[in-house]
C-alpha atoms as a PDB file:
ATOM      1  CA  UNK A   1      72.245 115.308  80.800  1.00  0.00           C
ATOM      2  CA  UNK A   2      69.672 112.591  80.435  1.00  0.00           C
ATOM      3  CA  UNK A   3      69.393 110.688  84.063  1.00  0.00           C
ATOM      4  CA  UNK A   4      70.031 106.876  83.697  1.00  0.00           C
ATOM      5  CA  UNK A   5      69.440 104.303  85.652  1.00  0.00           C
ATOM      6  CA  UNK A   6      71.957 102.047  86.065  1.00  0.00           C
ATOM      7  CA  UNK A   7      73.952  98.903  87.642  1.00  0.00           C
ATOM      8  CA  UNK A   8      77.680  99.815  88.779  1.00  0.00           C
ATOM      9  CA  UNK A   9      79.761  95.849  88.675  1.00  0.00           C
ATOM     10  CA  UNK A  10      83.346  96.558  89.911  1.00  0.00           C
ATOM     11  CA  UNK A  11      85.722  95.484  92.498  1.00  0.00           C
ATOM     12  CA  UNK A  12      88.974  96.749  93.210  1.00  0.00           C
ATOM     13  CA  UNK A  13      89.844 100.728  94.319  1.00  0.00           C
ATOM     14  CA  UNK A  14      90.444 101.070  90.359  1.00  0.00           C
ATOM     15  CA  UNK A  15      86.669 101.247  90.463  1.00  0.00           C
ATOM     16  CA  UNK A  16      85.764 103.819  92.674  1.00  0.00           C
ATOM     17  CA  UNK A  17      86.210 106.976  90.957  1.00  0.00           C
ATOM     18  CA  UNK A  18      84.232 106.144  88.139  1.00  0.00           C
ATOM     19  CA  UNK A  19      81.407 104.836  91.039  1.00  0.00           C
ATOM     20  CA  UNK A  20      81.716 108.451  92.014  1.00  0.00           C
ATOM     21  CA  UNK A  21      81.681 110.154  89.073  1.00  0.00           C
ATOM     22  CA  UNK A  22      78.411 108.242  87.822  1.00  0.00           C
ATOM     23  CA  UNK A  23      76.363 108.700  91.524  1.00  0.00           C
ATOM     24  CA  UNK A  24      77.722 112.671  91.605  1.00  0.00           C
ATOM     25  CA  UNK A  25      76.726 112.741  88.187  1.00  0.00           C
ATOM     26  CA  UNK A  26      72.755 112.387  89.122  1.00  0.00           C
ATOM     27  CA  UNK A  27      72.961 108.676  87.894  1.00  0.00           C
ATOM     28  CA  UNK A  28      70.288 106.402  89.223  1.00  0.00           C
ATOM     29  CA  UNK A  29      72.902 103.198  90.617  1.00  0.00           C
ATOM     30  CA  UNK A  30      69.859 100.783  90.998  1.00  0.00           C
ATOM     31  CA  UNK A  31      72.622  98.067  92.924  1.00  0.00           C
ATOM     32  CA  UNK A  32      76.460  97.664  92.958  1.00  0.00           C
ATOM     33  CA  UNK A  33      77.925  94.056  92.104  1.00  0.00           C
ATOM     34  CA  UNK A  34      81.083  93.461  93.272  1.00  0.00           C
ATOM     35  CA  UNK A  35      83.077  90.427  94.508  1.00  0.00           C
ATOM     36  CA  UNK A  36      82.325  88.649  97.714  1.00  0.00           C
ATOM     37  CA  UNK A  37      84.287  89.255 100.823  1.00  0.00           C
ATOM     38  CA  UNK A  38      87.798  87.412 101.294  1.00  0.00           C
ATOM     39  CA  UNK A  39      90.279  87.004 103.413  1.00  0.00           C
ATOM     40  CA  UNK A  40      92.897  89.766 103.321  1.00  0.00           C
ATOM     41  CA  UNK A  41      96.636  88.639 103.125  1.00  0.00           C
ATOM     42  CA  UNK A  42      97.349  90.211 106.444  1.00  0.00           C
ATOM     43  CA  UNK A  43      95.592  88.609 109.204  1.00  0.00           C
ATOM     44  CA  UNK A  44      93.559  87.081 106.964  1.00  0.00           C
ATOM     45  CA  UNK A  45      90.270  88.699 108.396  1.00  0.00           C
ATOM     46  CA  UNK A  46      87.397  89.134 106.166  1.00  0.00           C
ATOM     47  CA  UNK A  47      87.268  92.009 104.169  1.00  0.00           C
ATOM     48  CA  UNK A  48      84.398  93.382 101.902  1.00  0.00           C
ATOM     49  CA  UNK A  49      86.023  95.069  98.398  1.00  0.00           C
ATOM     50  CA  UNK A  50      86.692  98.637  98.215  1.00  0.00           C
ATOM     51  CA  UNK A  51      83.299  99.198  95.987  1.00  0.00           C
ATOM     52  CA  UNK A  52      81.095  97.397  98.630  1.00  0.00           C
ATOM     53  CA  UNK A  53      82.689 100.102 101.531  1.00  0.00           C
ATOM     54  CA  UNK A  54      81.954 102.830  98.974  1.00  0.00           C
ATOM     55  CA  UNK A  55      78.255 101.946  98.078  1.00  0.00           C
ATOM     56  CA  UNK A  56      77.223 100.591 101.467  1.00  0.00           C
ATOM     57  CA  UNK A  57      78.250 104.179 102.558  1.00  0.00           C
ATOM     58  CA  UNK A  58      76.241 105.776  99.770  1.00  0.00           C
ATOM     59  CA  UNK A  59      73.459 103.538 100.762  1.00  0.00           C
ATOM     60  CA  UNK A  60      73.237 101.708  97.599  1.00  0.00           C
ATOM     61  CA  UNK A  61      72.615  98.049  97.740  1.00  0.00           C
ATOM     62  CA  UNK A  62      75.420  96.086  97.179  1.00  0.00           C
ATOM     63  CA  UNK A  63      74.933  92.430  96.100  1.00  0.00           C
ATOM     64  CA  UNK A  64      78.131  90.082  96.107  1.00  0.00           C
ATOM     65  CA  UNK A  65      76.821  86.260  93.852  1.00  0.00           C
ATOM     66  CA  UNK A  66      80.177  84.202  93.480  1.00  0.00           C
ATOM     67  CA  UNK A  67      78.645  83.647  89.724  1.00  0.00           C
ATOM     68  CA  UNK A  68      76.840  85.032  87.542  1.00  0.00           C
ATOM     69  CA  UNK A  69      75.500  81.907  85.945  1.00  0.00           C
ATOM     70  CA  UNK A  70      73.008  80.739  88.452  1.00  0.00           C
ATOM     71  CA  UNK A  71      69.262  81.904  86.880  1.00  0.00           C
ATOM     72  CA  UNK A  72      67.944  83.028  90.357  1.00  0.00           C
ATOM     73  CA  UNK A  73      71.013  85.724  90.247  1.00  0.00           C
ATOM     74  CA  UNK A  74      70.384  86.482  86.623  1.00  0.00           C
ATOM     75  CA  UNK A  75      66.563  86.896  87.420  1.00  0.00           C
ATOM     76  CA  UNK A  76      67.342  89.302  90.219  1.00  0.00           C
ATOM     77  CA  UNK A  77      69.743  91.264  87.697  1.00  0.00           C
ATOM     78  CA  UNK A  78      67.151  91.308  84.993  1.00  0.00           C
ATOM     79  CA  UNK A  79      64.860  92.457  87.393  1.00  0.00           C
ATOM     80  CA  UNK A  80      66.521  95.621  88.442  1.00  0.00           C
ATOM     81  CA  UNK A  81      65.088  96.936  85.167  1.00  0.00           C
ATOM     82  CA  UNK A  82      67.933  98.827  84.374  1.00  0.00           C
ATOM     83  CA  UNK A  83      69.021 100.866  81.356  1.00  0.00           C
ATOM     84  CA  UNK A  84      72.428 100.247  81.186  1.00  0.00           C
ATOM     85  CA  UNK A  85      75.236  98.133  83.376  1.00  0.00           C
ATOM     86  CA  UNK A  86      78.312  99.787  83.874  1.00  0.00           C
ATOM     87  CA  UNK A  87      81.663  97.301  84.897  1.00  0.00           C
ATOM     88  CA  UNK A  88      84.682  98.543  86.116  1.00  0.00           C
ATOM     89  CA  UNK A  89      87.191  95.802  87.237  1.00  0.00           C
ATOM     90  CA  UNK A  90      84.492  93.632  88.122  1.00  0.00           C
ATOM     91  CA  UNK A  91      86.321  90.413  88.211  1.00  0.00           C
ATOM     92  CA  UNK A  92      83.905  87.627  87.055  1.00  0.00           C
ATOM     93  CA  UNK A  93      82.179  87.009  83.653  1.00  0.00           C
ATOM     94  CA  UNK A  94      78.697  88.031  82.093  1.00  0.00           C
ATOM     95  CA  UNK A  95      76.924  85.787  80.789  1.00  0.00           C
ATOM     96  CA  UNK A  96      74.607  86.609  77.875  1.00  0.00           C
ATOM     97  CA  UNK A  97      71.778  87.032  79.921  1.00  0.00           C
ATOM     98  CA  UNK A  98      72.737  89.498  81.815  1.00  0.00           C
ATOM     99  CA  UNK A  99      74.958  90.945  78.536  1.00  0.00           C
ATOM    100  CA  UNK A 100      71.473  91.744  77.366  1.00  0.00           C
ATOM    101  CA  UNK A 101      69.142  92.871  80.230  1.00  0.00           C
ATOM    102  CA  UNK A 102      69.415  96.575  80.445  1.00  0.00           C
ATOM    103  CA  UNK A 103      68.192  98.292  77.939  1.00  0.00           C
ATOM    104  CA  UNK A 104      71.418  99.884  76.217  1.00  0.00           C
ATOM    105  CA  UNK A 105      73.728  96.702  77.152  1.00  0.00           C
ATOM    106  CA  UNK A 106      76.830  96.954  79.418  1.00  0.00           C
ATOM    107  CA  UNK A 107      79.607  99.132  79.262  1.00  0.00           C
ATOM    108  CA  UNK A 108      83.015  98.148  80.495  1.00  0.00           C
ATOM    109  CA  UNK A 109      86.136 100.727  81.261  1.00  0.00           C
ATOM    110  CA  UNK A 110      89.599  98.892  80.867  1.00  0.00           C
ATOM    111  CA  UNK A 111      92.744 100.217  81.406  1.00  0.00           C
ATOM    112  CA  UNK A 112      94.488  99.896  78.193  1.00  0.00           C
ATOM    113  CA  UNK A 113      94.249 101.018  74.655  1.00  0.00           C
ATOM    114  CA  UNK A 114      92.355  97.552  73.392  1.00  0.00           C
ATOM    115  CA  UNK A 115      92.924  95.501  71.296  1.00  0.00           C
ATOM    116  CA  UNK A 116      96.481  95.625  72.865  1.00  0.00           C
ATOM    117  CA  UNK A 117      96.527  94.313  77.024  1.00  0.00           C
ATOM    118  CA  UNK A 118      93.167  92.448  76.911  1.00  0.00           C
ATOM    119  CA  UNK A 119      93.019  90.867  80.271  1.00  0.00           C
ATOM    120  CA  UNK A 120      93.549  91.241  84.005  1.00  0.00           C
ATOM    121  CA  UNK A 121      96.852  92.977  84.563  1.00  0.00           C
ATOM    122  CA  UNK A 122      96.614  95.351  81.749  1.00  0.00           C
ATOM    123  CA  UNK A 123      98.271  98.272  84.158  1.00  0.00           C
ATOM    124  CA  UNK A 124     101.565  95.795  84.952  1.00  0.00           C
ATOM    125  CA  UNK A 125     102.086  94.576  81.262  1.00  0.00           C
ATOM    126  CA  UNK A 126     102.411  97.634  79.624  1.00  0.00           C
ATOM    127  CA  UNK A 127     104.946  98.779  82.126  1.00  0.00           C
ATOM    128  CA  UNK A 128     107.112  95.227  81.605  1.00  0.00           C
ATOM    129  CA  UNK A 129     106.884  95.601  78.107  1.00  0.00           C
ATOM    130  CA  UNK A 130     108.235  98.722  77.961  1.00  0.00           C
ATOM    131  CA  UNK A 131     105.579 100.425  76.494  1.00  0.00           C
ATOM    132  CA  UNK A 132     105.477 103.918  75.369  1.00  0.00           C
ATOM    133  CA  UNK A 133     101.851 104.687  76.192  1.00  0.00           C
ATOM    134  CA  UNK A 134      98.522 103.299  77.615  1.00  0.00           C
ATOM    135  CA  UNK A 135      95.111 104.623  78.388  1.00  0.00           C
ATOM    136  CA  UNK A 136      91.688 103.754  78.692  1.00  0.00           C
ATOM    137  CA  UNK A 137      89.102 102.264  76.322  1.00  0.00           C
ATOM    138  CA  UNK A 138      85.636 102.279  77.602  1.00  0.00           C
ATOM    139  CA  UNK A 139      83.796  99.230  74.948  1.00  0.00           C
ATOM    140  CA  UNK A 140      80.287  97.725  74.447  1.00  0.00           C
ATOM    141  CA  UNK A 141      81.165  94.238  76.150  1.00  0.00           C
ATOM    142  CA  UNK A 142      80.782  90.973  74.182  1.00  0.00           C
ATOM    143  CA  UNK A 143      80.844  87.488  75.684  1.00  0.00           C
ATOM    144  CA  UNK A 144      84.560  87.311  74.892  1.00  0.00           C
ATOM    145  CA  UNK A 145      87.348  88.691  76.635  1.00  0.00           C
ATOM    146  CA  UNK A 146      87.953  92.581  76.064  1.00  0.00           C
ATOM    147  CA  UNK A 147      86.937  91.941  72.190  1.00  0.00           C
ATOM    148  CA  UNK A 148      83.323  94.556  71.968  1.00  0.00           C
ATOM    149  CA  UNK A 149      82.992  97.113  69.932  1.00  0.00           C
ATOM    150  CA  UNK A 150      85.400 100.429  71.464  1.00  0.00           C
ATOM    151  CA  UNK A 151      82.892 103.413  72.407  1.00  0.00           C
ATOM    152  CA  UNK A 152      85.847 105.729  73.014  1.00  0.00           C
ATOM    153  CA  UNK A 153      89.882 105.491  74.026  1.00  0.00           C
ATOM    154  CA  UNK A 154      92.097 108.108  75.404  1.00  0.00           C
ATOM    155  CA  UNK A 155      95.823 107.200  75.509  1.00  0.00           C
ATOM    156  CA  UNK A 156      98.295 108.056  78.198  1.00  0.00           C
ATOM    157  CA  UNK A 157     101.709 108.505  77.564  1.00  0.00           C
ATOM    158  CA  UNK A 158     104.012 105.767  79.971  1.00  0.00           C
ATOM    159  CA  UNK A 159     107.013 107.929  81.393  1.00  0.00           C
ATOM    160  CA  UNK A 160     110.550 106.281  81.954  1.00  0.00           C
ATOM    161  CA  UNK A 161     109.806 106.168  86.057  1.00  0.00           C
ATOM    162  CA  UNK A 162     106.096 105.489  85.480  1.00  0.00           C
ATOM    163  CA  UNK A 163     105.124 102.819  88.345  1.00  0.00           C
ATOM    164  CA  UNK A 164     102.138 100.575  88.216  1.00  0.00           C
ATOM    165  CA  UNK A 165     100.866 102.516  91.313  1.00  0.00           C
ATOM    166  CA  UNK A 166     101.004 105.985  89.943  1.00  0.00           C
ATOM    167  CA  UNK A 167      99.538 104.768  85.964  1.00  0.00           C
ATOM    168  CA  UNK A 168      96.742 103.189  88.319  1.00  0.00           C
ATOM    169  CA  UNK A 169      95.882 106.341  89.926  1.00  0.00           C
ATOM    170  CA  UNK A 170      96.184 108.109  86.258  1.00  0.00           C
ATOM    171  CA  UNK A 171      94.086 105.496  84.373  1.00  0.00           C
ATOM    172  CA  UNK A 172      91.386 105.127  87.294  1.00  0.00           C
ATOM    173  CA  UNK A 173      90.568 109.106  86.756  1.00  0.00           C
ATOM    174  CA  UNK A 174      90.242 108.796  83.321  1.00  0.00           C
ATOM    175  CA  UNK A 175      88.104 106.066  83.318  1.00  0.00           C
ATOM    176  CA  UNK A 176      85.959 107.891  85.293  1.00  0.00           C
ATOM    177  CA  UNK A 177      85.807 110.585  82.982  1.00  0.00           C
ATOM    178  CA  UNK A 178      85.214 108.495  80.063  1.00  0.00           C
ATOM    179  CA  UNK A 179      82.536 106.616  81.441  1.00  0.00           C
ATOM    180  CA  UNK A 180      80.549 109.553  82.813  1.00  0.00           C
ATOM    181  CA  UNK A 181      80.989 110.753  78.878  1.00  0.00           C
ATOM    182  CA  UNK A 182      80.226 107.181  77.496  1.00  0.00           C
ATOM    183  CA  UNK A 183      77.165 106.692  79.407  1.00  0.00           C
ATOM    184  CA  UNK A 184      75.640 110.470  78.406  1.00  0.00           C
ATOM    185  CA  UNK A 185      76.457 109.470  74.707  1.00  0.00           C
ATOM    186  CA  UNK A 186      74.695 106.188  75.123  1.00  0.00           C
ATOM    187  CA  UNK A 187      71.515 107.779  76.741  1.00  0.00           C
ATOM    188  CA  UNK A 188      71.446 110.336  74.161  1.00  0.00           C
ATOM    189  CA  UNK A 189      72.534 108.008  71.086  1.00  0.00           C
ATOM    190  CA  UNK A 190      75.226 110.313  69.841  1.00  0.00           C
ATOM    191  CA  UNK A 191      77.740 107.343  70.111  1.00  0.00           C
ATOM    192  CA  UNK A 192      79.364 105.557  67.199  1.00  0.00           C
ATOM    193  CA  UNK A 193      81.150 101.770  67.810  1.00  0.00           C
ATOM    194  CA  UNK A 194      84.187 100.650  66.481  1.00  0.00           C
ATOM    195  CA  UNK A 195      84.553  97.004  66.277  1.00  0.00           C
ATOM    196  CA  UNK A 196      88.454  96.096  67.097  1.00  0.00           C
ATOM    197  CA  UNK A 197      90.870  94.695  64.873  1.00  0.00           C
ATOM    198  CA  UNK A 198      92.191  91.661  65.686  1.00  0.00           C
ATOM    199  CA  UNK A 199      95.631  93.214  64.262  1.00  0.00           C
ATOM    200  CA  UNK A 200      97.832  94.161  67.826  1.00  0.00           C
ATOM    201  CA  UNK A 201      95.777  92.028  70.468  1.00  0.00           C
ATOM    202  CA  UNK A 202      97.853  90.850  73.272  1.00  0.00           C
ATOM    203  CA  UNK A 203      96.731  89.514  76.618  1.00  0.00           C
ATOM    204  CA  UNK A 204      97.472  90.852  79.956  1.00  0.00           C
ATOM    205  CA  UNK A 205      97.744  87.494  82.610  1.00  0.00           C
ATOM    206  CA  UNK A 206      96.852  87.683  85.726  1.00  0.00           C
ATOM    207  CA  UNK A 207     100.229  88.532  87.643  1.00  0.00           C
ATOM    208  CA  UNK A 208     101.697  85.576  89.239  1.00  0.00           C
ATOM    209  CA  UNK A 209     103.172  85.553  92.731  1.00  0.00           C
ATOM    210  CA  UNK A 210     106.445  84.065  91.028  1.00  0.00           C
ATOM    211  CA  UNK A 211     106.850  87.081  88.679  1.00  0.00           C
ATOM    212  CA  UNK A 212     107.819  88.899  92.158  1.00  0.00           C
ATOM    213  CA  UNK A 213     110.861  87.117  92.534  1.00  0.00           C
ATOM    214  CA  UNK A 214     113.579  89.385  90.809  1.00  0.00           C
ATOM    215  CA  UNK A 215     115.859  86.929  88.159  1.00  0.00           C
ATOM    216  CA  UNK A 216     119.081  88.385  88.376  1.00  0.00           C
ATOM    217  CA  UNK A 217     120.018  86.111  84.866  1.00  0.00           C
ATOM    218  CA  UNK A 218     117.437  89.008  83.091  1.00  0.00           C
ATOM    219  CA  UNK A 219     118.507  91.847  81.479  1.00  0.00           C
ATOM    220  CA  UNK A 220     118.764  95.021  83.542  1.00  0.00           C
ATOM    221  CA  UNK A 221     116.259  96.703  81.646  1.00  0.00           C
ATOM    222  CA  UNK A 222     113.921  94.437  81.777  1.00  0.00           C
ATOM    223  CA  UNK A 223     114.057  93.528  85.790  1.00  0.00           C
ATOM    224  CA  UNK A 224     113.794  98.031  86.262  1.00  0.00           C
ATOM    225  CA  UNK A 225     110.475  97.734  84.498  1.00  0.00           C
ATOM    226  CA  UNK A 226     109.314  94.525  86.364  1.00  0.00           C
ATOM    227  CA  UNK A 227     110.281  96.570  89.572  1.00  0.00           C
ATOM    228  CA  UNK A 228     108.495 100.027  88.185  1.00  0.00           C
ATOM    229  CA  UNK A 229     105.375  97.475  87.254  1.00  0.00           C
ATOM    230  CA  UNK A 230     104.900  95.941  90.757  1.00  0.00           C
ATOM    231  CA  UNK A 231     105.577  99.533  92.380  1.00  0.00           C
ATOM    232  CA  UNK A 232     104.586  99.817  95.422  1.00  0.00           C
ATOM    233  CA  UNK A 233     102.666  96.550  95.119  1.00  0.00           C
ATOM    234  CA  UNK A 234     103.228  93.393  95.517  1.00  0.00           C
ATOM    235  CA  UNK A 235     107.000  94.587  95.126  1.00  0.00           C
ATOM    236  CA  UNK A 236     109.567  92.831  93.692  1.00  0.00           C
ATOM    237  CA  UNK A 237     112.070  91.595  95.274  1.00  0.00           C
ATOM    238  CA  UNK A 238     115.421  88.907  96.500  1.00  0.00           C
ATOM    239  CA  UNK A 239     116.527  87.035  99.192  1.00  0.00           C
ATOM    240  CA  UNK A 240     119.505  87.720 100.861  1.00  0.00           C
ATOM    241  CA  UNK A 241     120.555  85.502 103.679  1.00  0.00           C
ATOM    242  CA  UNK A 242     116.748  84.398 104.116  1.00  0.00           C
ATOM    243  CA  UNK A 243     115.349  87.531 104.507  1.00  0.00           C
ATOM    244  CA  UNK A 244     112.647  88.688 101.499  1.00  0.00           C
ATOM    245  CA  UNK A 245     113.886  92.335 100.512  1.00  0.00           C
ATOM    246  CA  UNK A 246     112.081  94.385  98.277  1.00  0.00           C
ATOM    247  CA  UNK A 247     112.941  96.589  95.523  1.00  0.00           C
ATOM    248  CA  UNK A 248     110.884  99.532  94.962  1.00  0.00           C
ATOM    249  CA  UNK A 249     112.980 101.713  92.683  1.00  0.00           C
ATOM    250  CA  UNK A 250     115.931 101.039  90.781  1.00  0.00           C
ATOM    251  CA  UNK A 251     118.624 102.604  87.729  1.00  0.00           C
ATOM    252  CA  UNK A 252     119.811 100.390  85.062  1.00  0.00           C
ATOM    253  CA  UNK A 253     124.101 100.648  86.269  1.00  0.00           C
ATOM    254  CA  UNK A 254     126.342 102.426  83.948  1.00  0.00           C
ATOM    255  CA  UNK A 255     129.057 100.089  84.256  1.00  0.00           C
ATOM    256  CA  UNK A 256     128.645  96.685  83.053  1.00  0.00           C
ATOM    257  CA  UNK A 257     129.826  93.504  84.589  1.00  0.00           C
ATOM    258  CA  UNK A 258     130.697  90.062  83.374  1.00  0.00           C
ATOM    259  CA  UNK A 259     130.439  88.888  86.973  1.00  0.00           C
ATOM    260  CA  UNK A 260     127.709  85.800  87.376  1.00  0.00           C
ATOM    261  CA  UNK A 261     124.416  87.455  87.542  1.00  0.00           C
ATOM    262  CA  UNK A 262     123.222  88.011  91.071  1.00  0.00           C
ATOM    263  CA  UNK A 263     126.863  89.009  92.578  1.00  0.00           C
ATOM    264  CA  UNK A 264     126.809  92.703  94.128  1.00  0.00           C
ATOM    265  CA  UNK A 265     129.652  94.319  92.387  1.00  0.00           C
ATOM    266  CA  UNK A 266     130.158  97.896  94.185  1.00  0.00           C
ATOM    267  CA  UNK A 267     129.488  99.078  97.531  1.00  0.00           C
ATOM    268  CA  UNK A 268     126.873 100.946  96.229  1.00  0.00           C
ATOM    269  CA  UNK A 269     124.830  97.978  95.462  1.00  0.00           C
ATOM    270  CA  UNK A 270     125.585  97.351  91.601  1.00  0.00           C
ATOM    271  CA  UNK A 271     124.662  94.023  91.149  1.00  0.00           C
ATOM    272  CA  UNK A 272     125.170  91.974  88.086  1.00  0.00           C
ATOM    273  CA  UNK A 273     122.680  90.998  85.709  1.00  0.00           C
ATOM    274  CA  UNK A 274     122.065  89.160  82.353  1.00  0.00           C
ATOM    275  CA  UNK A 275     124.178  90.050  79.646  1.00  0.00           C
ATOM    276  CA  UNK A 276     126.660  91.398  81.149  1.00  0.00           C
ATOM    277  CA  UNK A 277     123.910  94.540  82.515  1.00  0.00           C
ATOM    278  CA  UNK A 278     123.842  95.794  85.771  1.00  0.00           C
ATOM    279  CA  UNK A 279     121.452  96.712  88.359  1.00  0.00           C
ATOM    280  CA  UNK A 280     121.085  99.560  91.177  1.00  0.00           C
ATOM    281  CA  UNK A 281     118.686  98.990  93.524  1.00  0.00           C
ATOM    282  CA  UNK A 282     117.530 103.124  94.492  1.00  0.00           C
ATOM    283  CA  UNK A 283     114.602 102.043  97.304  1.00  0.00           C
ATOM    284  CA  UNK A 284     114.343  99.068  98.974  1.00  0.00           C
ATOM    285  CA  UNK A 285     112.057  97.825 101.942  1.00  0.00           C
ATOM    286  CA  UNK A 286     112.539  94.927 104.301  1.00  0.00           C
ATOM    287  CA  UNK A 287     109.773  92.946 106.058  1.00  0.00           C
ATOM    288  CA  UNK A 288     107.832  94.849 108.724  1.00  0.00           C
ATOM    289  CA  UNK A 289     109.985  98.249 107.658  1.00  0.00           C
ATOM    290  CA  UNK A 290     108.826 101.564 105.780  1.00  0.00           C
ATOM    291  CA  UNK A 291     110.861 102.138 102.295  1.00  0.00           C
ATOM    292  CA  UNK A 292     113.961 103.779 102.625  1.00  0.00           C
ATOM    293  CA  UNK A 293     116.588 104.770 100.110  1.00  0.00           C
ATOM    294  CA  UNK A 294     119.465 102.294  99.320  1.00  0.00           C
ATOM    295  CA  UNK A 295     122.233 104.761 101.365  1.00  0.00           C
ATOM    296  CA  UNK A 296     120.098 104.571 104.395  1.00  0.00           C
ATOM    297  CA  UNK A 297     119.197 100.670 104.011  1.00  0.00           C
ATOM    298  CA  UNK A 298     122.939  99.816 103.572  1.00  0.00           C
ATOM    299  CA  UNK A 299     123.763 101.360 106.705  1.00  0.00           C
ATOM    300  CA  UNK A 300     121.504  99.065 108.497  1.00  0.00           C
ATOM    301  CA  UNK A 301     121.710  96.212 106.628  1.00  0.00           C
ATOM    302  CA  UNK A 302     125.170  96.178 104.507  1.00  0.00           C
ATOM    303  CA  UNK A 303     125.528  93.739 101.476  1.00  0.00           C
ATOM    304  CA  UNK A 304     129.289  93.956 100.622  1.00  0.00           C
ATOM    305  CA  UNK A 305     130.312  93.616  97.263  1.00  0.00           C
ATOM    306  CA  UNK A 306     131.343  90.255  96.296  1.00  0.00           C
ATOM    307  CA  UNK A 307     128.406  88.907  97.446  1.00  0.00           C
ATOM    308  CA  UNK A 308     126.131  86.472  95.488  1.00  0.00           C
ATOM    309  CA  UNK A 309     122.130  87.207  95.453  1.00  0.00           C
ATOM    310  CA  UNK A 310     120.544  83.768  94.241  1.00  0.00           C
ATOM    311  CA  UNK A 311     118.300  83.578  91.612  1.00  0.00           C
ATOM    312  CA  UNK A 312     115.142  82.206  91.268  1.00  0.00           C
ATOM    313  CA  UNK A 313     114.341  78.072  90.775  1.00  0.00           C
ATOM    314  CA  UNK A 314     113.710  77.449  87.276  1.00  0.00           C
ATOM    315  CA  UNK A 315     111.573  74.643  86.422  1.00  0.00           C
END
């Protein structure tokens, strides 16, 4: 396989196997863009992104511009002199300048089967719209959002207890093995391009912290996706007498209720939803706790039937 030499631009741990797969794959990674260092939620120390850990440790240089836009940064980029910029995840917006630097153009793995799920939560959507499969399609990128030419795709089937952690882990693989692929086919020009239709295209928002909140006045089958889709992070999740308690796994209820949505209607922690649907919360986790399964979190923190879970503000 030809050696290239190339620029790595991701952020997240999404990224990092196809990082590996390109530097154990004899790759030249002239630098590593990634996002600057934030604050993490919890203790809000400063963190640098899972990619920066990973290529400081490889000793790659790792170079962290809030923009892209500045032309000192897009200087420095262009003057890498690279053949090809791979992005995985990367979080911010290329400009046309550096679109066209390297010699073959930029690459970009994204975690759905494009046109459908352009956007940043591709993973999450799929899951809340009940999809029956996702995958990966690795594209030449364009200055619009998702909409290059596809370079190759590989769909993934979306099992009934599929969470978005697990499909993450699934999808990150494959993109690593489709980029390693992508990036030998673009080296030796065996590649073909197919432009996407605009036929199918849906956009994947950014997840919102209100989306957490579980709205009881939903359908049951729609809040057990929205659970599976935030699985094992953020979590969804209620209040119940002011504490935040999160839902991890639940079961659509066999019976169904035309209680008020929100009221627990068994001892085994039914609780009505929209519809006249019901909900069974399977795995639950309360602040500053591990998971546990609802048996064992009922003995320590009983919700007796009869009882009314609020629902979320609207408006």
């Amino acid at each position: 396989m030809k050696r290239v030499r190339l620029v790595f631009m991701g952020t997240p741990a999404f990224a990092l196997p196809a990082l590996d797969a390109l530097v154990a794959g004899g790759h030249s990674v002239a630098a590593v863009y990634t996002q600057p260092p934030r604050a993490a939620a919890r203790g809000r120390k400063v963190r640098a992104t899972p990619v920066a850990v990973r290529a400081e440790t490889a000793g790659i240089e790792v170079r962290t511009p809030p923009s892209l836009r500045p032309a000192d940064v897009q200087a420095a980029f262009a003057a890498l002199d690279a053949d090809l910029a791979v992005t995985v995840a990367y979080g911010l917006i290329l400009p046309p300048a550096v679109l066209t630097a390297p010699r073959l153009g930029c690459i970009n793995a994204h975690a759905s089967l494009l046109p459908r799920w352009r956007g940043a939560a591709p993973i999450q959507r799929a899951i809340m719209a009940g999809d029956a499969e996702t995958g990966v399609s690795i594209m030449r990128m364009d200055e619009g959002l998702d909409t290059g030419p596809i370079l190759a795709a590989e769909a993934v089937p979306i099992g009934p207890e599929a969470t978005g952690g697990a499909l993450h882990d699934t999808l990150a693989a494959l993109s690593a093995r489709l980029i390693v692929d992508a990036v030998a086919g673009l080296a030796a020009g065996t590649l073909t391009e197919t432009s996407q239709p605009e036929d199918g295209a849906t956009y994947a928002a950014k997840l919102e912290k209100h989306e957490a909140a579980i709205d009881w006045r939903a359908p049951a089958a729609r809040i057990e996706r929205t659970v599976r889709a935030l699985s094992p992070a953020p979590g969804a999740w209620f209040t119940h007498e002011g504490e935040r308690i999160k839902v991890l796994a639940a079961a659509e209820a066999v019976a169904s209720s035309d209680a008020p949505p929100g009221t627990v209607i068994d001892a085994a922690l039914g609780i009505a939803c929209g519809g006249g649907s019901a909900l069974r919360p399977l795995r639950l986790q309360r602040a500053g706790r591990a998971p546990m399964a609802r048996d064992a979190f009922l003995r320590g923190r009983p919700i007796a039937a009869g009882t009314r879970l609020p629902c979320p503000a609207t408006g």
